[in-house]
N, C-alpha and C. Protein backbone atom coordinates (compact mmCIF):
# COMPACT_ATOMS: atom_id res chain seq x y z
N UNK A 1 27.09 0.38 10.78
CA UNK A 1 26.28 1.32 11.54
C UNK A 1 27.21 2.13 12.45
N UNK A 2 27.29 3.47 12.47
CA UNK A 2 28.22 4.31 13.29
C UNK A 2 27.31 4.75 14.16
N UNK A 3 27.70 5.45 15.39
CA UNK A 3 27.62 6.00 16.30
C UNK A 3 26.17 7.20 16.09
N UNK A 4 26.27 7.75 14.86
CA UNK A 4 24.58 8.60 14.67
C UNK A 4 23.63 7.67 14.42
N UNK A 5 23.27 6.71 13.85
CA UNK A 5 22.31 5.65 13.94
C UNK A 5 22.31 5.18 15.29
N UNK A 6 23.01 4.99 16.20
CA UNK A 6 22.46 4.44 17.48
C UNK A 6 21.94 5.39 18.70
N UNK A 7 22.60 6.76 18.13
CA UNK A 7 22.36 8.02 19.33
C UNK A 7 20.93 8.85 19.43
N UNK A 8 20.77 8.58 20.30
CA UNK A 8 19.17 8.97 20.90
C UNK A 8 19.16 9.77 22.38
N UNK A 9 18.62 11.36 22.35
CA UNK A 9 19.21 11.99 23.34
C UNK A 9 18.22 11.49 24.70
N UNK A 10 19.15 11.09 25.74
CA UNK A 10 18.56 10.67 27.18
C UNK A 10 17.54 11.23 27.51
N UNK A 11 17.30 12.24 27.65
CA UNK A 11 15.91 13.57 27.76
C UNK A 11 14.73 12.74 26.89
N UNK A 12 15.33 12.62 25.42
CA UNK A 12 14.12 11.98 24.75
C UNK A 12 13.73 10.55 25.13
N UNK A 13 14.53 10.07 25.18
CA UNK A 13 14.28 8.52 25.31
C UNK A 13 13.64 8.13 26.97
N UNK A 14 13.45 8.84 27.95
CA UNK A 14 12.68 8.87 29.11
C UNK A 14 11.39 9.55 28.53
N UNK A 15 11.62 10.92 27.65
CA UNK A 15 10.03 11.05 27.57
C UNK A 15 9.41 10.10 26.13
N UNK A 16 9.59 9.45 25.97
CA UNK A 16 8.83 8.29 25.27
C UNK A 16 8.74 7.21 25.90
N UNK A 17 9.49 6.81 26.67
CA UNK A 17 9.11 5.94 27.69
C UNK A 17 7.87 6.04 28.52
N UNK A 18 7.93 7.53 29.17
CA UNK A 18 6.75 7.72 30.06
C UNK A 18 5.83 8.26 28.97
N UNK A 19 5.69 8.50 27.93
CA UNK A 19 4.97 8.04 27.07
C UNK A 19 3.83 7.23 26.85
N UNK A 20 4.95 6.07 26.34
CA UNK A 20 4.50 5.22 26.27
C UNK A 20 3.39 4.15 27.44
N UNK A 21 4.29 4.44 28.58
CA UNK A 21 3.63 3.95 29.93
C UNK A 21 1.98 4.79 30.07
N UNK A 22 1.97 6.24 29.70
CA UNK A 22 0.54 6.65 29.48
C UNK A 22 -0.12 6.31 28.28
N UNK A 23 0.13 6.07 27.43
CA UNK A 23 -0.71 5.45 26.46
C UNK A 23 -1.09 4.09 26.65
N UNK A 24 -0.28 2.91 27.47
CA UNK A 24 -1.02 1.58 27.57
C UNK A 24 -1.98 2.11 28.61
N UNK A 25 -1.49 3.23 29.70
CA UNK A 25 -2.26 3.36 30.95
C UNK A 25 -3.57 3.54 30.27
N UNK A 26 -3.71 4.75 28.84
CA UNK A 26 -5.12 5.14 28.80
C UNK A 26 -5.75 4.76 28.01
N UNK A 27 -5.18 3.42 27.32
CA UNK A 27 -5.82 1.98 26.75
C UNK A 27 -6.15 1.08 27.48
N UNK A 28 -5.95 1.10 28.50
CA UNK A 28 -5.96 0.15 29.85
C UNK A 28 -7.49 0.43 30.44
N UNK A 29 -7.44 1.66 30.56
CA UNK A 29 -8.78 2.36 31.07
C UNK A 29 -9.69 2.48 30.51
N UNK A 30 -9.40 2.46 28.91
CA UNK A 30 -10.74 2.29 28.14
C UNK A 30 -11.00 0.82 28.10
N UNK A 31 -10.68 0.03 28.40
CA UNK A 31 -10.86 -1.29 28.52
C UNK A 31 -10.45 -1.94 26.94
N UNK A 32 -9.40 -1.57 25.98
CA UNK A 32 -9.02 -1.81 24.98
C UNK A 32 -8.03 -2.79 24.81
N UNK A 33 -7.96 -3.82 24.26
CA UNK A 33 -7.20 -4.34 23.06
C UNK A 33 -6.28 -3.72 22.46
N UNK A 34 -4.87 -4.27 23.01
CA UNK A 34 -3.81 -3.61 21.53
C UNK A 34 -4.74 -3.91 20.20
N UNK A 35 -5.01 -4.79 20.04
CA UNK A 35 -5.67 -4.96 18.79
C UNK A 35 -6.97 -3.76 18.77
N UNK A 36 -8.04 -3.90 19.49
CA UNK A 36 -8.61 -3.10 19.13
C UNK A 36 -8.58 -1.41 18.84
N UNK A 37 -7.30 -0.80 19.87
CA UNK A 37 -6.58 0.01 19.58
C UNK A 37 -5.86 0.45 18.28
N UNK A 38 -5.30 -0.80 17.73
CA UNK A 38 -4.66 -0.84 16.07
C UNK A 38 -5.78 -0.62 15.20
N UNK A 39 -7.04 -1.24 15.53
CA UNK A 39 -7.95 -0.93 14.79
C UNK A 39 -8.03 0.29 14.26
N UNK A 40 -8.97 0.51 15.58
CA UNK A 40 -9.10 2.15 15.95
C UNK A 40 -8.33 3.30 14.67
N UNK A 41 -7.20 3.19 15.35
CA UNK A 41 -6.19 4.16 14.44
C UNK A 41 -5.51 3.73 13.21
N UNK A 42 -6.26 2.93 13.13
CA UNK A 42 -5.82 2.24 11.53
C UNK A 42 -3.92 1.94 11.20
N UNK A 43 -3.60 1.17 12.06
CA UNK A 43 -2.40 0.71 12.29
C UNK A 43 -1.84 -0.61 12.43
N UNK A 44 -1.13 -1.44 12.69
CA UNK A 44 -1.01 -2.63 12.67
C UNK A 44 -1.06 -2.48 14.26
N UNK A 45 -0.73 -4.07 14.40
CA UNK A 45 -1.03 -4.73 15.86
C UNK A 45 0.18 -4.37 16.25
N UNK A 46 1.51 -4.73 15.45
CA UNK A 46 2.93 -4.51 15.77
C UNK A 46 3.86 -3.28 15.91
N UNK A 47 2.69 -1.99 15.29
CA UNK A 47 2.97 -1.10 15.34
C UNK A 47 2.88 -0.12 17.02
N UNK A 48 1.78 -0.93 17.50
CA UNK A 48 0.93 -0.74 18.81
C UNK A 48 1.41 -1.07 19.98
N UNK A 49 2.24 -1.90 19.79
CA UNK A 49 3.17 -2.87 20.92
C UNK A 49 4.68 -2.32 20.53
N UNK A 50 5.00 -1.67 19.59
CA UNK A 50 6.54 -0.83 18.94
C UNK A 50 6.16 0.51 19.97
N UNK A 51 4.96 1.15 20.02
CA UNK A 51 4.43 2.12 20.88
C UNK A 51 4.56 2.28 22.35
N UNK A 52 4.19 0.94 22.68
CA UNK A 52 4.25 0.78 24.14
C UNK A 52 5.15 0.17 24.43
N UNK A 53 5.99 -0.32 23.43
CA UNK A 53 7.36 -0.72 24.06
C UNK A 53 8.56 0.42 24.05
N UNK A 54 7.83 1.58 23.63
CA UNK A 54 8.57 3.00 23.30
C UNK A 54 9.88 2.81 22.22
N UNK A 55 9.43 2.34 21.78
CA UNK A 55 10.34 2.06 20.21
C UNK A 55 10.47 3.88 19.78
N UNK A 56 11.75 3.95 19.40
CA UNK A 56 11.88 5.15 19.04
C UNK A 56 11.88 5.57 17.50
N UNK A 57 11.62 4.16 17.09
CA UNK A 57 11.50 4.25 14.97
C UNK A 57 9.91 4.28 14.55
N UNK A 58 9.23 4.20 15.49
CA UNK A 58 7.90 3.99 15.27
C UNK A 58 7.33 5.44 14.29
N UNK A 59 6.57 5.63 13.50
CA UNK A 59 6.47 6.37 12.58
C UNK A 59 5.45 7.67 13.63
N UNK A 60 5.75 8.85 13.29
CA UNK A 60 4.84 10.08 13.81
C UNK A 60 3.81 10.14 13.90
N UNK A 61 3.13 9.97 12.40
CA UNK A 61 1.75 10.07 12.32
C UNK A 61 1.18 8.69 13.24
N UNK A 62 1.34 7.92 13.36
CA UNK A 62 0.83 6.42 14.39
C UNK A 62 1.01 6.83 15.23
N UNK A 63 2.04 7.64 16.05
CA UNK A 63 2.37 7.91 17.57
C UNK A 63 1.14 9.11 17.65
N UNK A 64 0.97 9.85 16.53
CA UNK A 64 0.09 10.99 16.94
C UNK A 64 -1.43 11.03 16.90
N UNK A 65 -2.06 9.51 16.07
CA UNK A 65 -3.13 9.10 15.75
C UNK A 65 -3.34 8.28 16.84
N UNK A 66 -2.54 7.71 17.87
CA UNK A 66 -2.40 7.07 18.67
C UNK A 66 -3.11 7.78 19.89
N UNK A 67 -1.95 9.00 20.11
CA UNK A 67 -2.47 9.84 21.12
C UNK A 67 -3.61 10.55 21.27
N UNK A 68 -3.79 10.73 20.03
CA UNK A 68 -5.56 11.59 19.73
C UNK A 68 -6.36 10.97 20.22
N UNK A 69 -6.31 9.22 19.38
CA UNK A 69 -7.48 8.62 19.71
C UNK A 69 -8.07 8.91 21.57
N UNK A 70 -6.86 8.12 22.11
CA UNK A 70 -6.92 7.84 23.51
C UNK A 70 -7.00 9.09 24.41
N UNK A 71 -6.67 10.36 23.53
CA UNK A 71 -7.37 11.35 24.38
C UNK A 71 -6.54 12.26 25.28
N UNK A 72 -4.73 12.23 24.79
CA UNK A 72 -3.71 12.71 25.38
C UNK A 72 -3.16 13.83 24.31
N UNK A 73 -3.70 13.80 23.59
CA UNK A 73 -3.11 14.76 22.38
C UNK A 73 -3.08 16.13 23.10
N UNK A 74 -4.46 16.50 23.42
CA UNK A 74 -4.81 17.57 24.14
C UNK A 74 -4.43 18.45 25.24
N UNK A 75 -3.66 17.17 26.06
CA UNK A 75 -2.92 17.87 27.41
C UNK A 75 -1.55 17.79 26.81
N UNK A 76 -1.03 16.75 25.78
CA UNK A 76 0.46 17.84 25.40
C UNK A 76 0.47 18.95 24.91
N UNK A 77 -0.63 19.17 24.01
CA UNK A 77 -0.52 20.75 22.79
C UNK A 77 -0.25 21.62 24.05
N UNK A 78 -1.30 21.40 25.36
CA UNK A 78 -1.45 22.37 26.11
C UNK A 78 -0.09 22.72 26.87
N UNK A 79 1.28 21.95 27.12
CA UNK A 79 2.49 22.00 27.50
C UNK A 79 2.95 22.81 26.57
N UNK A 80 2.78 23.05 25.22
CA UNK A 80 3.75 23.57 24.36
C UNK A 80 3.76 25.16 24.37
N UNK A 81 4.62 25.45 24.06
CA UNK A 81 4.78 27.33 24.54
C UNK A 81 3.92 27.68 22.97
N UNK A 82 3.11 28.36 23.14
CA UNK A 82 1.88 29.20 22.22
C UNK A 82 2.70 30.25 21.13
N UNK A 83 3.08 29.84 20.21
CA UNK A 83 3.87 30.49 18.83
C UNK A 83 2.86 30.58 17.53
N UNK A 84 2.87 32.10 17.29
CA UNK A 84 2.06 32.26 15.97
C UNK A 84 2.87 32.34 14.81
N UNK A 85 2.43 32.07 13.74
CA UNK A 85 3.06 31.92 12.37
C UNK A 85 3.97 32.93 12.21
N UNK A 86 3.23 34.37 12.65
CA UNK A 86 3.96 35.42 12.56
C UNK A 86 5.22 35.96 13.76
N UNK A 87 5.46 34.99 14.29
CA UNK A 87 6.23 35.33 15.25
C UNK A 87 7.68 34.38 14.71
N UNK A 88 7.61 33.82 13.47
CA UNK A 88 8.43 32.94 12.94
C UNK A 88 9.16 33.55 11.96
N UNK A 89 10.64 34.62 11.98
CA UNK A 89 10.82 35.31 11.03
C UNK A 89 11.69 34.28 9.66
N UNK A 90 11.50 34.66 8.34
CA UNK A 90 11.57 34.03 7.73
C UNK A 90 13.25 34.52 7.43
N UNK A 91 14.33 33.62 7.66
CA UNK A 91 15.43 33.96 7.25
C UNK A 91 16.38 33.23 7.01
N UNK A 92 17.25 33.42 5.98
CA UNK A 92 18.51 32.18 5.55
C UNK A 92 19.33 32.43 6.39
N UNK A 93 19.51 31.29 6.53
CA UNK A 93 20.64 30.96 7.85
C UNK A 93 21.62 30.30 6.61
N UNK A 94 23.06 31.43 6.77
CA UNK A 94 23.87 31.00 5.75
C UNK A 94 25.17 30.36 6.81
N UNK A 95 26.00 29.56 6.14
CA UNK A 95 26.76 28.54 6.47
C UNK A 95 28.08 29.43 5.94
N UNK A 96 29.43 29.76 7.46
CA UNK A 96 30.50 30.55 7.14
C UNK A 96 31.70 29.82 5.98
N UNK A 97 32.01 30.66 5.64
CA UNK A 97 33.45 29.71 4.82
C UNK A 97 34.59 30.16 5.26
N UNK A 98 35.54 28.96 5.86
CA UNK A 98 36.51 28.70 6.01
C UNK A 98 37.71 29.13 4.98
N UNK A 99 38.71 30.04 5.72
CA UNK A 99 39.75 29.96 4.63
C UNK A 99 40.86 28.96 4.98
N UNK A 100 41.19 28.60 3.98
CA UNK A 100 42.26 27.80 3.85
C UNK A 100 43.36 28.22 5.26
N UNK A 101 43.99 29.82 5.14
CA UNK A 101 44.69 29.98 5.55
C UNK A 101 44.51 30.63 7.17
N UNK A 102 43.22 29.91 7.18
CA UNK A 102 42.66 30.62 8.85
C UNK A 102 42.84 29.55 9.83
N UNK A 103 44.14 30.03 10.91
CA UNK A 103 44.64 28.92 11.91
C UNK A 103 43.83 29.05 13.15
């Protein structure tokens, strides 16, 4: 295992943490069960506790079926800067070549 398998940028790994800390918070409040929570979103029990322990391998769609359920989905979309399809220009991003003889 080298050095890209273990690297996880600091920025990210605090916001899944506090994350995570709001998602037990707003399982907490619904008066839920990790388990009944796993239910819910059709997930395992171990997947649910990988969540709130802010596991960073935990799969997308569970983190995002997660958040829906409990009702946080909504106030992140609303953080995200508002981009339309068409504001996405479609273009190859080509890769330079090196010459041999370029010092």
């Amino acid at each position: 295992m080298d050095y890209k398998d273990k690297f996880f940028p600091l920025d990210a790994e605090n916001f899944i943490k506090d994350l995570s800390l709001l998602i037990k918070f707003y399982r907490l409040e619904k008066n839920m069960r990790q388990v009944d929570l796993a239910e819910a979103v059709e997930v395992s029990l171990s997947t649910i506790k990988r969540i709130e322990n802010a596991d960073t391998s935990v799969e997308t769609g569970a983190l995002l079926k997660t958040i829906w359920y409990l009702g946080i989905l909504d106030q992140l979309s609303q953080a995200l800067p508002k981009i339309k399809k068409n504001d996405v220009k479609h273009k190859r991003v080509r890769v330079g070549v090196v010459k041999d003889e370029d010092f």
